[in-house]
N, C-alpha and C. Protein backbone atom coordinates (compact mmCIF):
# COMPACT_ATOMS: atom_id res chain seq x y z
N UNK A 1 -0.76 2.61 4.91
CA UNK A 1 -1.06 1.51 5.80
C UNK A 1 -0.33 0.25 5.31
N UNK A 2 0.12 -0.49 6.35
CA UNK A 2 0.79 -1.54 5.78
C UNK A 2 -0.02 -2.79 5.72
N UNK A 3 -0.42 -3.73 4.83
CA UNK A 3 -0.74 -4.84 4.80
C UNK A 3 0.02 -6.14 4.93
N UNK A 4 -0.24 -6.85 5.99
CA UNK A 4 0.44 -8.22 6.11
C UNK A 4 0.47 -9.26 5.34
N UNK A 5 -0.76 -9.06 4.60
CA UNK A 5 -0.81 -10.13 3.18
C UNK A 5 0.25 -9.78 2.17
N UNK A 6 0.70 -8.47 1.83
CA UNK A 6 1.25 -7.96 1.24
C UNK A 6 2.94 -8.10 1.37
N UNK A 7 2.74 -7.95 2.41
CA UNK A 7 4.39 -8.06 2.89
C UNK A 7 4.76 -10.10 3.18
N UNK A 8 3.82 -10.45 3.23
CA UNK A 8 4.03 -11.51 3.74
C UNK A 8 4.50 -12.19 1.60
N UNK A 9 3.51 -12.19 1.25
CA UNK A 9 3.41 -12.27 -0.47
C UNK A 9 4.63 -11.55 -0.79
N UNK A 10 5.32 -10.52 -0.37
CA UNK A 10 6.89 -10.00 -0.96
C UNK A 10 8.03 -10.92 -0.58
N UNK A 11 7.79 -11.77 1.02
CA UNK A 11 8.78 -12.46 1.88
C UNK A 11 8.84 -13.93 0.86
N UNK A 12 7.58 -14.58 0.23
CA UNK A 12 7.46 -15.51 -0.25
C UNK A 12 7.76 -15.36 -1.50
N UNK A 13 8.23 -14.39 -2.31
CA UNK A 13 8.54 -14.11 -4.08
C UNK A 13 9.81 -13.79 -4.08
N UNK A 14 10.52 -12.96 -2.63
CA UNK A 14 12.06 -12.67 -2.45
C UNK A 14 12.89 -14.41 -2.26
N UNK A 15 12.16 -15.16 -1.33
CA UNK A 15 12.73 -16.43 -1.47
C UNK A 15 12.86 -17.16 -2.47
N UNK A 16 11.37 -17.46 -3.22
CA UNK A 16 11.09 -17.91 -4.03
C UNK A 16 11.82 -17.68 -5.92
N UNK A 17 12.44 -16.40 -5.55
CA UNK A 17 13.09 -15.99 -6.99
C UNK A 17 14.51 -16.34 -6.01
N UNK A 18 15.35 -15.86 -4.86
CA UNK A 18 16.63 -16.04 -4.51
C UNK A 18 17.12 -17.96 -4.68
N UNK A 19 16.17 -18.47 -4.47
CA UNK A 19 16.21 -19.92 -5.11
C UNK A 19 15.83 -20.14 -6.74
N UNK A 20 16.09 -18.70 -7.39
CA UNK A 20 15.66 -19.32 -8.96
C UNK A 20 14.95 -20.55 -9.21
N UNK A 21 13.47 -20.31 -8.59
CA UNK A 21 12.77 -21.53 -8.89
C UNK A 21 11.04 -20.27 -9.57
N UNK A 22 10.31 -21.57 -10.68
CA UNK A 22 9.63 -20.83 -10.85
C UNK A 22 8.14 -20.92 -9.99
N UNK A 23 7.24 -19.91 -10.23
CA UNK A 23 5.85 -20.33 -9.72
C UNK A 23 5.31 -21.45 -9.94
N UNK A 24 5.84 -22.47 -11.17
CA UNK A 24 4.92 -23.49 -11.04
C UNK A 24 5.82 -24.60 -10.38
N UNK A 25 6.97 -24.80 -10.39
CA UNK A 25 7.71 -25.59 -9.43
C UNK A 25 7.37 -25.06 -7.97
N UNK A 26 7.51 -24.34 -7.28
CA UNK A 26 6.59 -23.96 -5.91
C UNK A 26 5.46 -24.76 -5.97
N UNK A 27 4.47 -24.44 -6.91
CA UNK A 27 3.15 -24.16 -6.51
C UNK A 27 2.92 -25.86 -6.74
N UNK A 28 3.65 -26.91 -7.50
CA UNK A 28 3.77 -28.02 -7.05
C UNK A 28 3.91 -28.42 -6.38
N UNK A 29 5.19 -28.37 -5.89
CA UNK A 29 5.53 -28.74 -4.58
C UNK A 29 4.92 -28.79 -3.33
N UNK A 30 4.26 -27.11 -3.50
CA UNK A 30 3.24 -26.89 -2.41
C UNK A 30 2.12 -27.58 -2.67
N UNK A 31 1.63 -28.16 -3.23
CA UNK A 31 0.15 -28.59 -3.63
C UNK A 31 -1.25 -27.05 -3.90
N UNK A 32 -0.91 -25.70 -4.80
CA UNK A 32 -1.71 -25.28 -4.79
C UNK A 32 -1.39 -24.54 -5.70
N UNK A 33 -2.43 -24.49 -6.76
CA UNK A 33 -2.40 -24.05 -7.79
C UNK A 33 -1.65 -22.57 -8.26
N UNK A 34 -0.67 -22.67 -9.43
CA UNK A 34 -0.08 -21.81 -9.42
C UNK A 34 -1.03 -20.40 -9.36
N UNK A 35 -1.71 -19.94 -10.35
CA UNK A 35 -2.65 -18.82 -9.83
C UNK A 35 -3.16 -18.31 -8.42
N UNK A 36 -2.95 -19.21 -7.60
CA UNK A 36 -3.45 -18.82 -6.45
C UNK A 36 -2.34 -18.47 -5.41
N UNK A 37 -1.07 -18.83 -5.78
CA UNK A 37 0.30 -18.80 -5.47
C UNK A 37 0.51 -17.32 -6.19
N UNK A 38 0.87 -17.34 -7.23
CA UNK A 38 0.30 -16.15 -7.32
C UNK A 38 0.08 -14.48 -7.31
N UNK A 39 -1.18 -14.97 -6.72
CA UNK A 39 -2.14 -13.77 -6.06
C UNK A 39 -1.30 -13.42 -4.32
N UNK A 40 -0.99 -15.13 -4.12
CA UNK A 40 -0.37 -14.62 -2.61
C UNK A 40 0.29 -13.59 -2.68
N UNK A 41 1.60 -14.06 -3.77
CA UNK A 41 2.75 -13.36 -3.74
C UNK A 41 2.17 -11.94 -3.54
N UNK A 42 1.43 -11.73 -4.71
CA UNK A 42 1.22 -9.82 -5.39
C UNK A 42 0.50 -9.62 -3.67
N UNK A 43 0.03 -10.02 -2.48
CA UNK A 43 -0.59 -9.48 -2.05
C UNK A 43 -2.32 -9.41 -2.40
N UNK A 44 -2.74 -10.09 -3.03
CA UNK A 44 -3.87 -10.22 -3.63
C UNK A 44 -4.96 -10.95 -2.81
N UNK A 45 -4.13 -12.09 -2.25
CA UNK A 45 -5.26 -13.36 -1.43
C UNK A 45 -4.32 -13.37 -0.37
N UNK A 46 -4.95 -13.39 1.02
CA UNK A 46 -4.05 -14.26 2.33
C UNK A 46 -4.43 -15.33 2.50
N UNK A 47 -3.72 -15.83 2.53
CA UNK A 47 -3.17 -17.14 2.96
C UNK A 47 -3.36 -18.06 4.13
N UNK A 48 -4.18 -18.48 4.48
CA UNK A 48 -4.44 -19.40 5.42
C UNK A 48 -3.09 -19.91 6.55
N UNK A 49 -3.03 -20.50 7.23
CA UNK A 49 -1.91 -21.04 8.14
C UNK A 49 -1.44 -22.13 7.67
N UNK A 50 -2.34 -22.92 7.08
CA UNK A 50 -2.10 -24.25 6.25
C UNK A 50 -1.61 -23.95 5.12
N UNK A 51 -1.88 -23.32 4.30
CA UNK A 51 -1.15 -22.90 3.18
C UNK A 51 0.24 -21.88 2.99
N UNK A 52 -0.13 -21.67 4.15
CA UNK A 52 1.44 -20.50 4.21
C UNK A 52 2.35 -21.61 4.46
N UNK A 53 1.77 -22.59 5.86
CA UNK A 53 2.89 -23.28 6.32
C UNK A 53 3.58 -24.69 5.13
N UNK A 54 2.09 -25.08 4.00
CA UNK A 54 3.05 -25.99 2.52
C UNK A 54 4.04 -25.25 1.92
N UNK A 55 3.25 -23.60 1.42
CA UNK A 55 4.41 -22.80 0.79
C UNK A 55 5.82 -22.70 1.42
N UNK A 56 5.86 -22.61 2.55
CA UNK A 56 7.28 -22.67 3.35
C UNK A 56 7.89 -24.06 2.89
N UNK A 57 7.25 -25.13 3.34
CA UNK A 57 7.84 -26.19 3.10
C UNK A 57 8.65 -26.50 1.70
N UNK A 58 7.52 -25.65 0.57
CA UNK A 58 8.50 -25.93 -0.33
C UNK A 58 9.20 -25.30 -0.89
N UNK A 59 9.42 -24.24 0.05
CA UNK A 59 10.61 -23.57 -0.45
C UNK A 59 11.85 -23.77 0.72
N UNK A 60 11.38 -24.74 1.69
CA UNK A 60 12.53 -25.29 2.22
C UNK A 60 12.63 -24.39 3.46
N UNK A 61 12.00 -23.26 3.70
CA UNK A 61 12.00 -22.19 4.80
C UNK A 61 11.24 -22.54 6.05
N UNK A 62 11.49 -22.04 7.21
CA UNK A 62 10.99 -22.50 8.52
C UNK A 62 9.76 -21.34 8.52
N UNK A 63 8.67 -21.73 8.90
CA UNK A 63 7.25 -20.39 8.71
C UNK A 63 7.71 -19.66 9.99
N UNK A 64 8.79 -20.20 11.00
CA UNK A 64 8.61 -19.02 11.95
C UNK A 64 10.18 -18.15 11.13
N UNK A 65 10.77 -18.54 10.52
CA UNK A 65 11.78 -17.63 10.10
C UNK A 65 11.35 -16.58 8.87
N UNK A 66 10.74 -17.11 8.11
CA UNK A 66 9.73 -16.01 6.94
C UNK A 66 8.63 -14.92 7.91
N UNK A 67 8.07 -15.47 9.14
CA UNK A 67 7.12 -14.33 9.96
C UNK A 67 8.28 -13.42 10.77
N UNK A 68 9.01 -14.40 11.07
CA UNK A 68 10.20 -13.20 11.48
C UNK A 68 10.30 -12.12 10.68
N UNK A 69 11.31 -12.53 9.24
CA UNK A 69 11.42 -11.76 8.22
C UNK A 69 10.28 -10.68 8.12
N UNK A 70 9.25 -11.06 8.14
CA UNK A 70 7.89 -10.15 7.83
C UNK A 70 7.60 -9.06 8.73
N UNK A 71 8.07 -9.54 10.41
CA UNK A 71 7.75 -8.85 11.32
C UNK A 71 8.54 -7.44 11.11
N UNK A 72 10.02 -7.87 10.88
CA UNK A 72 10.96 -6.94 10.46
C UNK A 72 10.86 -5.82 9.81
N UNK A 73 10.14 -7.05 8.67
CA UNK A 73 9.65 -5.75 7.31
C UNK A 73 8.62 -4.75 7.97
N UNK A 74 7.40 -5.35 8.83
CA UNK A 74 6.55 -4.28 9.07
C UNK A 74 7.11 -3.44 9.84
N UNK A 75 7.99 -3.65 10.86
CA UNK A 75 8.34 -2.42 11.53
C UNK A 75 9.14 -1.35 11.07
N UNK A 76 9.73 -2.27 9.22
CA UNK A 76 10.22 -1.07 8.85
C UNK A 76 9.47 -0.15 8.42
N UNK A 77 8.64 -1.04 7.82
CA UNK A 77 7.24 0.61 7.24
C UNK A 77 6.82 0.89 8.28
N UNK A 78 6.25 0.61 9.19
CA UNK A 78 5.57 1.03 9.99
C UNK A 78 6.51 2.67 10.74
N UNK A 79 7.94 2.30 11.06
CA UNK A 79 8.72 3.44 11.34
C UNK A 79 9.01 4.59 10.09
N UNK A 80 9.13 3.92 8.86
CA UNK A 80 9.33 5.20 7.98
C UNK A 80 7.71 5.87 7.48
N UNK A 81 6.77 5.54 7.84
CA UNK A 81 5.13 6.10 7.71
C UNK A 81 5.49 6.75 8.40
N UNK A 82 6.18 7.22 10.03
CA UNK A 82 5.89 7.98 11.19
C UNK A 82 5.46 7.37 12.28
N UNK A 83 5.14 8.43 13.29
CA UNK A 83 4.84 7.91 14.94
C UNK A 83 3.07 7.40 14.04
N UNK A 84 2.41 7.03 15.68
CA UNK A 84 1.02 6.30 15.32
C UNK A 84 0.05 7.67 15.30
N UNK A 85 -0.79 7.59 14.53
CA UNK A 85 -1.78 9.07 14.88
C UNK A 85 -2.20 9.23 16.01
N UNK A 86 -2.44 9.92 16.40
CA UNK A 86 -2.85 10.54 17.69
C UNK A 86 -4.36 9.76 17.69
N UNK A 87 -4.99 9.20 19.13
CA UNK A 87 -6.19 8.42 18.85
C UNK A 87 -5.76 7.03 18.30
N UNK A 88 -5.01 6.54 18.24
CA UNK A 88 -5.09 5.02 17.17
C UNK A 88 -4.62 4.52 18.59
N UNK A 89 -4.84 3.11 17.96
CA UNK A 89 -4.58 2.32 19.29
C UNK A 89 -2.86 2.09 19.32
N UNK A 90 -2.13 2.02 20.67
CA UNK A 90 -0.72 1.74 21.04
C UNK A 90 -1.19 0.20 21.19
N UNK A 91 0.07 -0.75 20.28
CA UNK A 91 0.14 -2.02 20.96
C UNK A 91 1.29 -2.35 21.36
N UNK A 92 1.36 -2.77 22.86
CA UNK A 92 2.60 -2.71 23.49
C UNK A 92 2.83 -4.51 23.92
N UNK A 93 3.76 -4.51 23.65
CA UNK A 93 4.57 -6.03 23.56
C UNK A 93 5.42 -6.01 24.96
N UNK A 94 5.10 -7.38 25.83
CA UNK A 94 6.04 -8.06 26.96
C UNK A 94 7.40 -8.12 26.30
N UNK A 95 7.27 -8.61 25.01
CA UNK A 95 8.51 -9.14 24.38
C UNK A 95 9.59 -8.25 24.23
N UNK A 96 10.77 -8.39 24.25
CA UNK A 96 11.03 -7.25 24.30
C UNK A 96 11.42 -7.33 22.09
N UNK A 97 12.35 -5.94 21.78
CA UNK A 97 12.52 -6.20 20.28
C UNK A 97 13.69 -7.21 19.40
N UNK A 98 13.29 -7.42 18.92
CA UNK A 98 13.88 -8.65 17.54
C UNK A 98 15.22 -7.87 17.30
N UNK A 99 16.34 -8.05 17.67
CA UNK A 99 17.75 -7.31 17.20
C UNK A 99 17.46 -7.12 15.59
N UNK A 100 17.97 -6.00 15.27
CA UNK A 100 18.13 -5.66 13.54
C UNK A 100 19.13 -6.78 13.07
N UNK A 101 18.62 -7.13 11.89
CA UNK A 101 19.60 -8.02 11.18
C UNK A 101 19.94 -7.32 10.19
N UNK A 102 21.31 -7.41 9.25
CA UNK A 102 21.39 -6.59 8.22
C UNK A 102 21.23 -7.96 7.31
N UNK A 103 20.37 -7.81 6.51
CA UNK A 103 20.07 -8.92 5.15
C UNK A 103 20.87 -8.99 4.33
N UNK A 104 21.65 -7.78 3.91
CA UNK A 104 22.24 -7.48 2.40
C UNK A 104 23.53 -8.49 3.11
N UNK A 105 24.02 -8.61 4.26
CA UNK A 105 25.31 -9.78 4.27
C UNK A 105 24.84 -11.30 4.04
């Protein structure tokens, strides 16, 4: 099963180290204690909207471009787990899908 706290806490530690900055410079910046910064990262605590959206700020990232990123990520697990079990709920989107980006360029 995939967790969004989880993946969301990987999107915020991949930035957060690609800017060689540490947890306690973030967790300044952001106004919230490094321990609790953290726990985000590992997936441990979610994160409020208010607090996701300081952490962005100080890492300089737009919160709708990191939920992007995230959305991405879940559909990648979500496709290499398999189809949905039989019985689970289908959630079907107006939208249509987010073009693949390749990251590694």
């Amino acid at each position: 099963m995939v967790l969004l706290r989880r993946m969301i806490g990987e999107a915020l530690r991949r930035r957060r180290q690609d800017q060689h900055r540490t947890l306690r410079e973030v967790s300044s910046a952001a106004r919230v204690s490094l321990g609790y910064l953290s726990e985000v990262e590992r997936g441990q605590k979610e994160a409020s909207s208010e607090l996701l959206a300081s952490i962005c700020d100080a890492l300089g990232v737009r919160l709708a471009d990191l939920l992007r990123e995230v959305s991405d990520d879940v559909e990648l697990a979500e496709f290499a787990t398999g189809p949905p079990r039989v019985g689970a709920p289908m959630v079907v989107s107006a939208r249509p899908p987010a073009p693949m980006v390749d990251r590694a360029a």
